[in-house]
PDB file of N, CA and C in Angstrom:
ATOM      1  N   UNK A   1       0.843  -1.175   0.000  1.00  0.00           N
ATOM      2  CA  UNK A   1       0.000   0.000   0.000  1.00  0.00           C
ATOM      3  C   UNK A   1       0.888   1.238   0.000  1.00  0.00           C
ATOM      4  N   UNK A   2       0.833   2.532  -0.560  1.00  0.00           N
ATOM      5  CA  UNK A   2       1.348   3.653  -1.301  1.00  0.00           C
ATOM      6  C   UNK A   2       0.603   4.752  -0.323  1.00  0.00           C
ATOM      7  N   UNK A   3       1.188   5.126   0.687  1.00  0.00           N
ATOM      8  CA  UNK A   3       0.032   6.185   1.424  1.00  0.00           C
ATOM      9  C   UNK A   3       0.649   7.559   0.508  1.00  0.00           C
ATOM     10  N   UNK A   4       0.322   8.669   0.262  1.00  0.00           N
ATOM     11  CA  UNK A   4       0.310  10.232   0.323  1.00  0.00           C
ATOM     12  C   UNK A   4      -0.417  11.116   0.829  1.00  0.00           C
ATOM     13  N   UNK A   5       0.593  12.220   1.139  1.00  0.00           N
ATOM     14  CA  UNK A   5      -0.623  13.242   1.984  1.00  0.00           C
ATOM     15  C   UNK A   5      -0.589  14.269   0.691  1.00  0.00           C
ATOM     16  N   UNK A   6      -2.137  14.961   0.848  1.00  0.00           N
ATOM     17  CA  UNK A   6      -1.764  15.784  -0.426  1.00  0.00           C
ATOM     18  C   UNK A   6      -1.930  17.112  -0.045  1.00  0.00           C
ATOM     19  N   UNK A   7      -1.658  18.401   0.222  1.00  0.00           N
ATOM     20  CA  UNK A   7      -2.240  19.862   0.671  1.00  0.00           C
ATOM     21  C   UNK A   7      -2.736  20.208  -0.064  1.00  0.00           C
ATOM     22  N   UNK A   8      -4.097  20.704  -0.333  1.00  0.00           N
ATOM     23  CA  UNK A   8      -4.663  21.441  -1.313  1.00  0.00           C
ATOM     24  C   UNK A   8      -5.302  22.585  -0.889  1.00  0.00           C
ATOM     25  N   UNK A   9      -4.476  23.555  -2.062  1.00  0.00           N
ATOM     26  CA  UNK A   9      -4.684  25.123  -1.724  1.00  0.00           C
ATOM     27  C   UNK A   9      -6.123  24.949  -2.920  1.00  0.00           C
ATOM     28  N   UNK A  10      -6.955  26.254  -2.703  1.00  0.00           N
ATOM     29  CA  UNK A  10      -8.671  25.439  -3.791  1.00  0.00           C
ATOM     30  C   UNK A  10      -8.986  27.270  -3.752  1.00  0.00           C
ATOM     31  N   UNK A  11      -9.787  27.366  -4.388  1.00  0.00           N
ATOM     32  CA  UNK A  11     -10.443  28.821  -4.396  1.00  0.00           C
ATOM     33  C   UNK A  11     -11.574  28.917  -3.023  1.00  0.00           C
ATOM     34  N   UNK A  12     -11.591  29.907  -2.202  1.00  0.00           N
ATOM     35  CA  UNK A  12     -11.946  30.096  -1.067  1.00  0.00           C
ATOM     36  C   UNK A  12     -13.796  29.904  -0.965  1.00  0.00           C
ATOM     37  N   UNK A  13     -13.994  30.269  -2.014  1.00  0.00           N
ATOM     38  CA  UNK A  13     -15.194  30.260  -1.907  1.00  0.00           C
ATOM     39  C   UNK A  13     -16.116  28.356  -2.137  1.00  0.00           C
ATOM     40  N   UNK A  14     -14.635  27.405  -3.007  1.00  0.00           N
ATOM     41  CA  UNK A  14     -15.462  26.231  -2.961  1.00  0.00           C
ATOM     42  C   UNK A  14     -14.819  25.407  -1.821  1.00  0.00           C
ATOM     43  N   UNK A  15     -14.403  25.694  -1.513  1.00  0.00           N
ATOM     44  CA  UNK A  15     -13.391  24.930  -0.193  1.00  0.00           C
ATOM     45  C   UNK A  15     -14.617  23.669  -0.128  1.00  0.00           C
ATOM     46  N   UNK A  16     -15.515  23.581   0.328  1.00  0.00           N
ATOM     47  CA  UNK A  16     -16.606  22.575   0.848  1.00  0.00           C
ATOM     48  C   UNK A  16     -16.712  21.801  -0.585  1.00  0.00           C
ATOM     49  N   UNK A  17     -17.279  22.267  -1.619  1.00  0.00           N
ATOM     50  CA  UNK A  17     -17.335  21.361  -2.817  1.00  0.00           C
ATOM     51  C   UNK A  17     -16.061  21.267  -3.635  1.00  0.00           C
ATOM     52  N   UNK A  18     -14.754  21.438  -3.299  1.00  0.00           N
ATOM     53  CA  UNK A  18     -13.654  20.496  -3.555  1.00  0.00           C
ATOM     54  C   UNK A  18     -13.375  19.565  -2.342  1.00  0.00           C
ATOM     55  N   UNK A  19     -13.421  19.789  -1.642  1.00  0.00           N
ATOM     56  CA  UNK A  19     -13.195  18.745  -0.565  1.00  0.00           C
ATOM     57  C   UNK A  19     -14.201  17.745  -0.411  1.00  0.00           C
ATOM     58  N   UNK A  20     -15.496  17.694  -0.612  1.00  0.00           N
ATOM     59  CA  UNK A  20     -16.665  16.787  -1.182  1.00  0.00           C
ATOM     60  C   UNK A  20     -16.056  16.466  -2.410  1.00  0.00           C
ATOM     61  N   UNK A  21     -15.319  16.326  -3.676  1.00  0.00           N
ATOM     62  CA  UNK A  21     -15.259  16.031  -5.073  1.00  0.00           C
ATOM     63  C   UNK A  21     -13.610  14.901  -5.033  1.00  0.00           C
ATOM     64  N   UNK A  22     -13.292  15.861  -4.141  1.00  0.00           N
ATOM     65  CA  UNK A  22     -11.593  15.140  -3.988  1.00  0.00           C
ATOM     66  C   UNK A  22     -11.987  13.433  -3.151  1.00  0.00           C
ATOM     67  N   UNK A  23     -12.980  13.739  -2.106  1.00  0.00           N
ATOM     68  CA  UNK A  23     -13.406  12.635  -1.117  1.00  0.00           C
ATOM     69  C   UNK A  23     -13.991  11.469  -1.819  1.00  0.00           C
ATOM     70  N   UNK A  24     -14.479  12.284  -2.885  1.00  0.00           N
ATOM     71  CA  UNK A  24     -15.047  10.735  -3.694  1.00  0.00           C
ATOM     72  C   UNK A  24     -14.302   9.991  -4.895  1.00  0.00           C
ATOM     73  N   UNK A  25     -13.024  10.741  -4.838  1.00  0.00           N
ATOM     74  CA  UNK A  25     -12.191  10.247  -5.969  1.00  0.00           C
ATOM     75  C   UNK A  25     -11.375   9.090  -5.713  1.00  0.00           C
ATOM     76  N   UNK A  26     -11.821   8.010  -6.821  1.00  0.00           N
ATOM     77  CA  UNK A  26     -11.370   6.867  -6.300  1.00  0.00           C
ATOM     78  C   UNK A  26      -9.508   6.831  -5.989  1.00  0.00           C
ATOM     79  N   UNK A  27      -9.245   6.015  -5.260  1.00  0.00           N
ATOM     80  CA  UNK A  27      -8.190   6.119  -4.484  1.00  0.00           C
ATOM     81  C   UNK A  27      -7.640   7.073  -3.169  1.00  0.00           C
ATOM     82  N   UNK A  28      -8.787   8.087  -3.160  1.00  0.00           N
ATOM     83  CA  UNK A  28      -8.624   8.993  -1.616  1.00  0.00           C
ATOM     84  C   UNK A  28      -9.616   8.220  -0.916  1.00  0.00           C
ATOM     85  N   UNK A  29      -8.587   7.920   0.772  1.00  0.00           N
ATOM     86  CA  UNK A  29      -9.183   7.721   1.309  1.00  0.00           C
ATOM     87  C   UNK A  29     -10.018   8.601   2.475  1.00  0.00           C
ATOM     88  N   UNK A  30      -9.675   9.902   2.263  1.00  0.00           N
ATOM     89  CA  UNK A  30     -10.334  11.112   3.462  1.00  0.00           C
ATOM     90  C   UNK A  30      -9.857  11.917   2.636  1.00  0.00           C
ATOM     91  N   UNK A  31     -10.448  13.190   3.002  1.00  0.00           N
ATOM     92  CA  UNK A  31     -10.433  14.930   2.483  1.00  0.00           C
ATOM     93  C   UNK A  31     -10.779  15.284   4.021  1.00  0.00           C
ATOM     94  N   UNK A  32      -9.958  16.363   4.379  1.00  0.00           N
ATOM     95  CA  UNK A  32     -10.885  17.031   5.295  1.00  0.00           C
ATOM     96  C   UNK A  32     -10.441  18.703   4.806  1.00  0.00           C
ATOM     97  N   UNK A  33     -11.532  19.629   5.153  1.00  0.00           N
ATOM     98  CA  UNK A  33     -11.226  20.760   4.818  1.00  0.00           C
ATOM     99  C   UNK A  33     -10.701  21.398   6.691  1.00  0.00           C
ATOM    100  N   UNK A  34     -10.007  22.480   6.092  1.00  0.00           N
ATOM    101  CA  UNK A  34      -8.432  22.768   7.056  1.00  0.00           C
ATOM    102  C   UNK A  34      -8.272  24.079   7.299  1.00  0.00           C
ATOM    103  N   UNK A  35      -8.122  24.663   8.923  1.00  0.00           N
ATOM    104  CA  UNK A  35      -8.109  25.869   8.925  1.00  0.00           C
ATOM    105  C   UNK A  35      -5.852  26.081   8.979  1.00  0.00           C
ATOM    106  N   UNK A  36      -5.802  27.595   8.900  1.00  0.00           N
ATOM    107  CA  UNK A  36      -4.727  27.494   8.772  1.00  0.00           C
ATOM    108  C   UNK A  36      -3.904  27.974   7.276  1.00  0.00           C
ATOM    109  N   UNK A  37      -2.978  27.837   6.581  1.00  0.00           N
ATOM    110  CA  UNK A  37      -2.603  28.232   5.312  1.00  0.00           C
ATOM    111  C   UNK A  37      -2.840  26.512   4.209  1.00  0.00           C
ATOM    112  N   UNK A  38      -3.088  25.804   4.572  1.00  0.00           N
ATOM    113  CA  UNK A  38      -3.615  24.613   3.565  1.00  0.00           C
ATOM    114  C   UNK A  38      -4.941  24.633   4.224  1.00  0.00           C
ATOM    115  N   UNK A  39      -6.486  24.371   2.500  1.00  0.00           N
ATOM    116  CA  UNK A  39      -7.261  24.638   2.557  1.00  0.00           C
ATOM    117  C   UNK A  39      -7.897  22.903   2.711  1.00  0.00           C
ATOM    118  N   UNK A  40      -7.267  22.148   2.431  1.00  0.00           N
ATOM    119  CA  UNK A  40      -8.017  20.644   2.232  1.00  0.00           C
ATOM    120  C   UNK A  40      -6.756  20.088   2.239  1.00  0.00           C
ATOM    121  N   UNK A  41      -6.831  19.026   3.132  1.00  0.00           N
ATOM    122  CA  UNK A  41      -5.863  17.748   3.134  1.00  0.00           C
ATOM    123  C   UNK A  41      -6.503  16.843   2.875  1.00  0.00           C
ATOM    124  N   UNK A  42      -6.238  15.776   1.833  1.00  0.00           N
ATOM    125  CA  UNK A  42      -6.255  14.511   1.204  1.00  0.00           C
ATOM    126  C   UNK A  42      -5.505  13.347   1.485  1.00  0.00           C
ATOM    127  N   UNK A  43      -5.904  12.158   1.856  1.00  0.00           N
ATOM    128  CA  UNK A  43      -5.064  10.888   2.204  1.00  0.00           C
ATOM    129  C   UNK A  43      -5.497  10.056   0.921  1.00  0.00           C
ATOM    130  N   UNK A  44      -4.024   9.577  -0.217  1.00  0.00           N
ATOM    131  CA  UNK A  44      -4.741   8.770  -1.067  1.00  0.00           C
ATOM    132  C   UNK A  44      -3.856   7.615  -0.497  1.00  0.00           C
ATOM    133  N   UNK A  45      -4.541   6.814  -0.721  1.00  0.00           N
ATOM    134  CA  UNK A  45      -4.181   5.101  -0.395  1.00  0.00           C
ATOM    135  C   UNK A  45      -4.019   4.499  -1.818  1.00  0.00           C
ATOM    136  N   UNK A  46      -3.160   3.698  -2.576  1.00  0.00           N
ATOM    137  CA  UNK A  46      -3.240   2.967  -4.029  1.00  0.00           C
ATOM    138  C   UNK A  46      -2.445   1.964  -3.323  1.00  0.00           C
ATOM    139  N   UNK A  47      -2.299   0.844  -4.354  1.00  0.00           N
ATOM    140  CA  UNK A  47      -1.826  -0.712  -4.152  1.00  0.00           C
ATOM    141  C   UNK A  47      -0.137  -0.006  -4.489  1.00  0.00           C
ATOM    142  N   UNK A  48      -0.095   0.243  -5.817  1.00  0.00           N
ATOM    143  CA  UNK A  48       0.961   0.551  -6.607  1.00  0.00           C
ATOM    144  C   UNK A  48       1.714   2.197  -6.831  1.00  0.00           C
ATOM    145  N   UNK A  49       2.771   2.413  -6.452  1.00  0.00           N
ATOM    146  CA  UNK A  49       3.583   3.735  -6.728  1.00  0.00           C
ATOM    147  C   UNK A  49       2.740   4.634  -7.981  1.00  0.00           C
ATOM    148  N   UNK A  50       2.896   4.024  -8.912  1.00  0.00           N
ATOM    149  CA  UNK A  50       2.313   4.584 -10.166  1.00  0.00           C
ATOM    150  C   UNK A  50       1.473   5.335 -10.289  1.00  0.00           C
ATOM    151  N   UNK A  51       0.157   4.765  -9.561  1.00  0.00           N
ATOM    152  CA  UNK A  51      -1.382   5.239  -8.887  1.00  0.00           C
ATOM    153  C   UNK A  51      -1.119   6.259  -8.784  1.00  0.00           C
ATOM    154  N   UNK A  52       0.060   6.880  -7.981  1.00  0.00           N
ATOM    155  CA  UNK A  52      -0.102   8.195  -7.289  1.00  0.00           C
ATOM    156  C   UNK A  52      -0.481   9.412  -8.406  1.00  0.00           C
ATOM    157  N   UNK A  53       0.408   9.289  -9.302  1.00  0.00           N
ATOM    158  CA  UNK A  53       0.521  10.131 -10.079  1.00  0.00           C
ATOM    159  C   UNK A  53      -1.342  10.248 -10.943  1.00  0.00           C
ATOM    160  N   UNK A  54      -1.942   9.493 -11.175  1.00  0.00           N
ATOM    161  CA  UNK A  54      -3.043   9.161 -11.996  1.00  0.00           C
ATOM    162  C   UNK A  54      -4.211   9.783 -10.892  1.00  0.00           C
ATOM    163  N   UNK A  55      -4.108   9.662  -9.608  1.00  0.00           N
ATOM    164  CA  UNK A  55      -5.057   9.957  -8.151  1.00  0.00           C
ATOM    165  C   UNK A  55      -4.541  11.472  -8.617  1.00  0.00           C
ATOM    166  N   UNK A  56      -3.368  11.992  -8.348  1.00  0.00           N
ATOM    167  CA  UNK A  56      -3.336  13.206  -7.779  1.00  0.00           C
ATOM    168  C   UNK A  56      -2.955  14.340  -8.709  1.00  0.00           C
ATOM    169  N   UNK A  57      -2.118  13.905  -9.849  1.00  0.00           N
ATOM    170  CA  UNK A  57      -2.002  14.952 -11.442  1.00  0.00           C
ATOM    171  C   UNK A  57      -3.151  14.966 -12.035  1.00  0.00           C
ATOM    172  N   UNK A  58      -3.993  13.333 -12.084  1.00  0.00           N
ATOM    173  CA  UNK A  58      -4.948  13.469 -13.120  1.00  0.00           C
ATOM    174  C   UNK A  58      -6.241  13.631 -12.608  1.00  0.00           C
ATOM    175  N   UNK A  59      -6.296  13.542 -11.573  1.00  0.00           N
ATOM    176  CA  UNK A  59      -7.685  13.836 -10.668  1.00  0.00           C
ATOM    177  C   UNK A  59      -7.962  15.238  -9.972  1.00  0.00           C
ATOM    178  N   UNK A  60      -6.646  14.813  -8.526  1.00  0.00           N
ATOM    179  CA  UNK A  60      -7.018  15.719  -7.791  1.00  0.00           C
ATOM    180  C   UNK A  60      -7.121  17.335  -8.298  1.00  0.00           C
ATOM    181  N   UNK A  61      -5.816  17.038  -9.245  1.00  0.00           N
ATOM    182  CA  UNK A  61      -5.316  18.610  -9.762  1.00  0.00           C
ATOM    183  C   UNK A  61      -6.295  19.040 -10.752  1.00  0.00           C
ATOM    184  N   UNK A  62      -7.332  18.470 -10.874  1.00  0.00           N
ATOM    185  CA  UNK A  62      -8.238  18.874 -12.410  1.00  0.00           C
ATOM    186  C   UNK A  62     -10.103  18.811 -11.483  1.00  0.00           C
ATOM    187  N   UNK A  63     -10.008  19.018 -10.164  1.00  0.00           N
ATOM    188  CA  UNK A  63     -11.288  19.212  -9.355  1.00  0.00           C
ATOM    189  C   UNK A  63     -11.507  21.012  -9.730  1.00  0.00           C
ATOM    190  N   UNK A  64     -12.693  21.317 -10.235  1.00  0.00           N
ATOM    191  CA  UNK A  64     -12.832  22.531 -10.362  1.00  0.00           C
ATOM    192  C   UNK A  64     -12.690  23.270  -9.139  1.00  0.00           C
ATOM    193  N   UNK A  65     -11.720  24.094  -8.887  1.00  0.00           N
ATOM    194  CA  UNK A  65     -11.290  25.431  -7.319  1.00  0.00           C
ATOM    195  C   UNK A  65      -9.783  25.064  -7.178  1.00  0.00           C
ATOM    196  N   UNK A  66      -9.684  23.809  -7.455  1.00  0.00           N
ATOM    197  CA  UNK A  66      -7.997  23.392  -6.923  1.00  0.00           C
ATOM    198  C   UNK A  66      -7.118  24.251  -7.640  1.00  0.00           C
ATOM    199  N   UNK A  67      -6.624  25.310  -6.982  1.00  0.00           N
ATOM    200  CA  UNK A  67      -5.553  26.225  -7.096  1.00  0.00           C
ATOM    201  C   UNK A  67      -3.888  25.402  -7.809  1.00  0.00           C
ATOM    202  N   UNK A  68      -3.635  24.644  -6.702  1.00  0.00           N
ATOM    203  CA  UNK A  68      -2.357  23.808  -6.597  1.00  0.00           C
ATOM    204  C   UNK A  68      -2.393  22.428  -5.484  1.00  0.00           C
ATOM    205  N   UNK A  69      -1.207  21.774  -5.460  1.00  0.00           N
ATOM    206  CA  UNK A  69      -1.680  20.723  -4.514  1.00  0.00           C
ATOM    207  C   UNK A  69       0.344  20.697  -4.517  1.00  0.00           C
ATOM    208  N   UNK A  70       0.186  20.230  -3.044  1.00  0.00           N
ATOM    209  CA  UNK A  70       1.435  19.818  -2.272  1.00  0.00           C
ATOM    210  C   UNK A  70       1.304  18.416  -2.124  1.00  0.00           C
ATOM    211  N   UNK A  71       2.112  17.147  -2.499  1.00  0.00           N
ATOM    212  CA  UNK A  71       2.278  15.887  -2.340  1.00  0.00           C
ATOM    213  C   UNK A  71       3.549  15.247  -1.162  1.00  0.00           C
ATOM    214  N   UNK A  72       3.235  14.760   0.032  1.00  0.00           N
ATOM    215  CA  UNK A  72       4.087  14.246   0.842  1.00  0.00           C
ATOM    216  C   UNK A  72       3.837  12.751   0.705  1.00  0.00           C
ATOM    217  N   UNK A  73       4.930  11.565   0.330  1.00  0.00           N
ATOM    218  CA  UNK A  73       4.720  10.526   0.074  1.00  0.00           C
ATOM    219  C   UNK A  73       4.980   9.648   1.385  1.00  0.00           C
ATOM    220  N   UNK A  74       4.634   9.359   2.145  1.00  0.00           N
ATOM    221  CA  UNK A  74       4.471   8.074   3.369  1.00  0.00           C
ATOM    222  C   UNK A  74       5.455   7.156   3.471  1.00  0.00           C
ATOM    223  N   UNK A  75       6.300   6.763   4.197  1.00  0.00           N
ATOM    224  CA  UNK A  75       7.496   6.047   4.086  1.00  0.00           C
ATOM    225  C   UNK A  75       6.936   5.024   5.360  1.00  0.00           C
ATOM    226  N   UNK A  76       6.513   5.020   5.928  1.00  0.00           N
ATOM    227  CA  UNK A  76       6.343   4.302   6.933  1.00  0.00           C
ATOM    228  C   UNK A  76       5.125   4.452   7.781  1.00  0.00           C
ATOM    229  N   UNK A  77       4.099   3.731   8.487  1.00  0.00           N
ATOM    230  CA  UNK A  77       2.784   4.469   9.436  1.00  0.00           C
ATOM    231  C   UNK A  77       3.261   3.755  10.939  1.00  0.00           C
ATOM    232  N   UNK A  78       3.069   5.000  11.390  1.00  0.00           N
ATOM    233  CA  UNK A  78       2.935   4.386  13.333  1.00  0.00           C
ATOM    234  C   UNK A  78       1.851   5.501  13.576  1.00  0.00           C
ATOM    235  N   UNK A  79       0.854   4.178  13.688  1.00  0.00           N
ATOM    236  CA  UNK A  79      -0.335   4.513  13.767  1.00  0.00           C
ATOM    237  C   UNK A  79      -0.991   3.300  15.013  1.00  0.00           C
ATOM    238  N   UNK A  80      -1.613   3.627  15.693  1.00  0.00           N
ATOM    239  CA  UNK A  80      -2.174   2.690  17.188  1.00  0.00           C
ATOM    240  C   UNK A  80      -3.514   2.766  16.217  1.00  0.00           C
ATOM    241  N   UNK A  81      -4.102   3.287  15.685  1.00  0.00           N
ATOM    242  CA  UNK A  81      -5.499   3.393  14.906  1.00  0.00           C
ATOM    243  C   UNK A  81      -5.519   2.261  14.447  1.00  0.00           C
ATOM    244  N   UNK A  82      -4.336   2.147  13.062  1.00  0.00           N
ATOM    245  CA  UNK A  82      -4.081   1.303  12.233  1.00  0.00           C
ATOM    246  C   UNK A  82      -3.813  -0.198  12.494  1.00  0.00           C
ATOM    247  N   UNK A  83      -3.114  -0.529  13.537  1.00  0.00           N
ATOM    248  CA  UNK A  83      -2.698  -1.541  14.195  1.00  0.00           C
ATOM    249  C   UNK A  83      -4.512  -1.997  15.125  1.00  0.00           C
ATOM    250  N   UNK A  84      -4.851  -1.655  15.776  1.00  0.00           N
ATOM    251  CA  UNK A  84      -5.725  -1.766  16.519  1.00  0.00           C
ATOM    252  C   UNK A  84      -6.961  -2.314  15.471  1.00  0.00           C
ATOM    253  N   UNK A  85      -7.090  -1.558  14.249  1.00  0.00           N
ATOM    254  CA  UNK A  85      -7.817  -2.413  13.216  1.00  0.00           C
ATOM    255  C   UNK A  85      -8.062  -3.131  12.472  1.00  0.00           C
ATOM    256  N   UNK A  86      -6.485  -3.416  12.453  1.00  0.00           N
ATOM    257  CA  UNK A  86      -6.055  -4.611  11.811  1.00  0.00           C
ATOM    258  C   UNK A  86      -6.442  -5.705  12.693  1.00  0.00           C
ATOM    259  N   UNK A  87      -6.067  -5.888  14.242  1.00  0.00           N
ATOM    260  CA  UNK A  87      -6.461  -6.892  14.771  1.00  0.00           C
ATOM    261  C   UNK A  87      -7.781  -7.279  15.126  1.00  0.00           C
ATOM    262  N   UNK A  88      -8.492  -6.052  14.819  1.00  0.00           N
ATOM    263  CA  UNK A  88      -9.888  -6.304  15.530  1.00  0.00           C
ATOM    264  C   UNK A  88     -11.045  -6.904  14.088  1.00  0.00           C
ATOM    265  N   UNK A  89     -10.606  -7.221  13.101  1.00  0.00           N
ATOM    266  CA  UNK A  89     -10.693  -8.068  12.081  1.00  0.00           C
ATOM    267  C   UNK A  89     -11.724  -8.880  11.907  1.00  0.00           C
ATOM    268  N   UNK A  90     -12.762  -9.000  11.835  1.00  0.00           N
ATOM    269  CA  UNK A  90     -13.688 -10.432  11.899  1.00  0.00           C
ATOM    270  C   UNK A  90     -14.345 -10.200  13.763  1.00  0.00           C
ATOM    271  N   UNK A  91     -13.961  -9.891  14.367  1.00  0.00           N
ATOM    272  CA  UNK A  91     -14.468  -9.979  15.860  1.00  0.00           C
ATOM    273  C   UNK A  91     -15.942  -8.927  16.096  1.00  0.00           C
ATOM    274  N   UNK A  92     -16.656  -9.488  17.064  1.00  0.00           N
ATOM    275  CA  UNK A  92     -17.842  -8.955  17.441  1.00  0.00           C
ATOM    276  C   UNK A  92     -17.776  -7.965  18.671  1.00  0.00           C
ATOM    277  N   UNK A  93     -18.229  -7.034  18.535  1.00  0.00           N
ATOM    278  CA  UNK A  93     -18.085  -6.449  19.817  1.00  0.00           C
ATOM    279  C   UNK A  93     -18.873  -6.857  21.021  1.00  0.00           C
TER     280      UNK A  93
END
């Protein structure tokens, strides 16, 4: 699995309907819109390196408002979230 974080700067006024458009694009797994100087952060998840480029040149960057986009690529997760859901797998609460 290929995590990236993506920053997306968007025109101010659609902030809510790029961050709804980015969320449903296959291979993101979250959008959230962001106070601060980045307007929407994006988590895309793909199987393969390659993906990235096709999720985030050919998608994300072509959502009508998206200004520009910043790409940080994932080298590793330490995540207690992640781990904790992995094991809890098939089990009933």
């Amino acid at each position: 699995m290929q995590t990236a974080i993506v920053l997306i700067d968007a025109e101010a006024a659609r902030i809510p309907e790029v961050a709804s458009q980015v969320a449903e694009l296959p291979g993101v797994s979250e959008a959230y819109s962001t106070t601060g100087d980045v307007d929407v952060i994006a988590l895309v998840r793909v199987t393969a390196h390659e993906q990235l480029a096709d999720v985030i040149a050919d998608r994300i960057s072509k959502v009508p408002g998206v200004l520009s986009t910043r790409t940080y690529i994932a080298f590793q997760a330490y995540s207690r979230h992640d781990l904790e859901a992995a094991f809890a797998l098939g089990l009933d609460d």
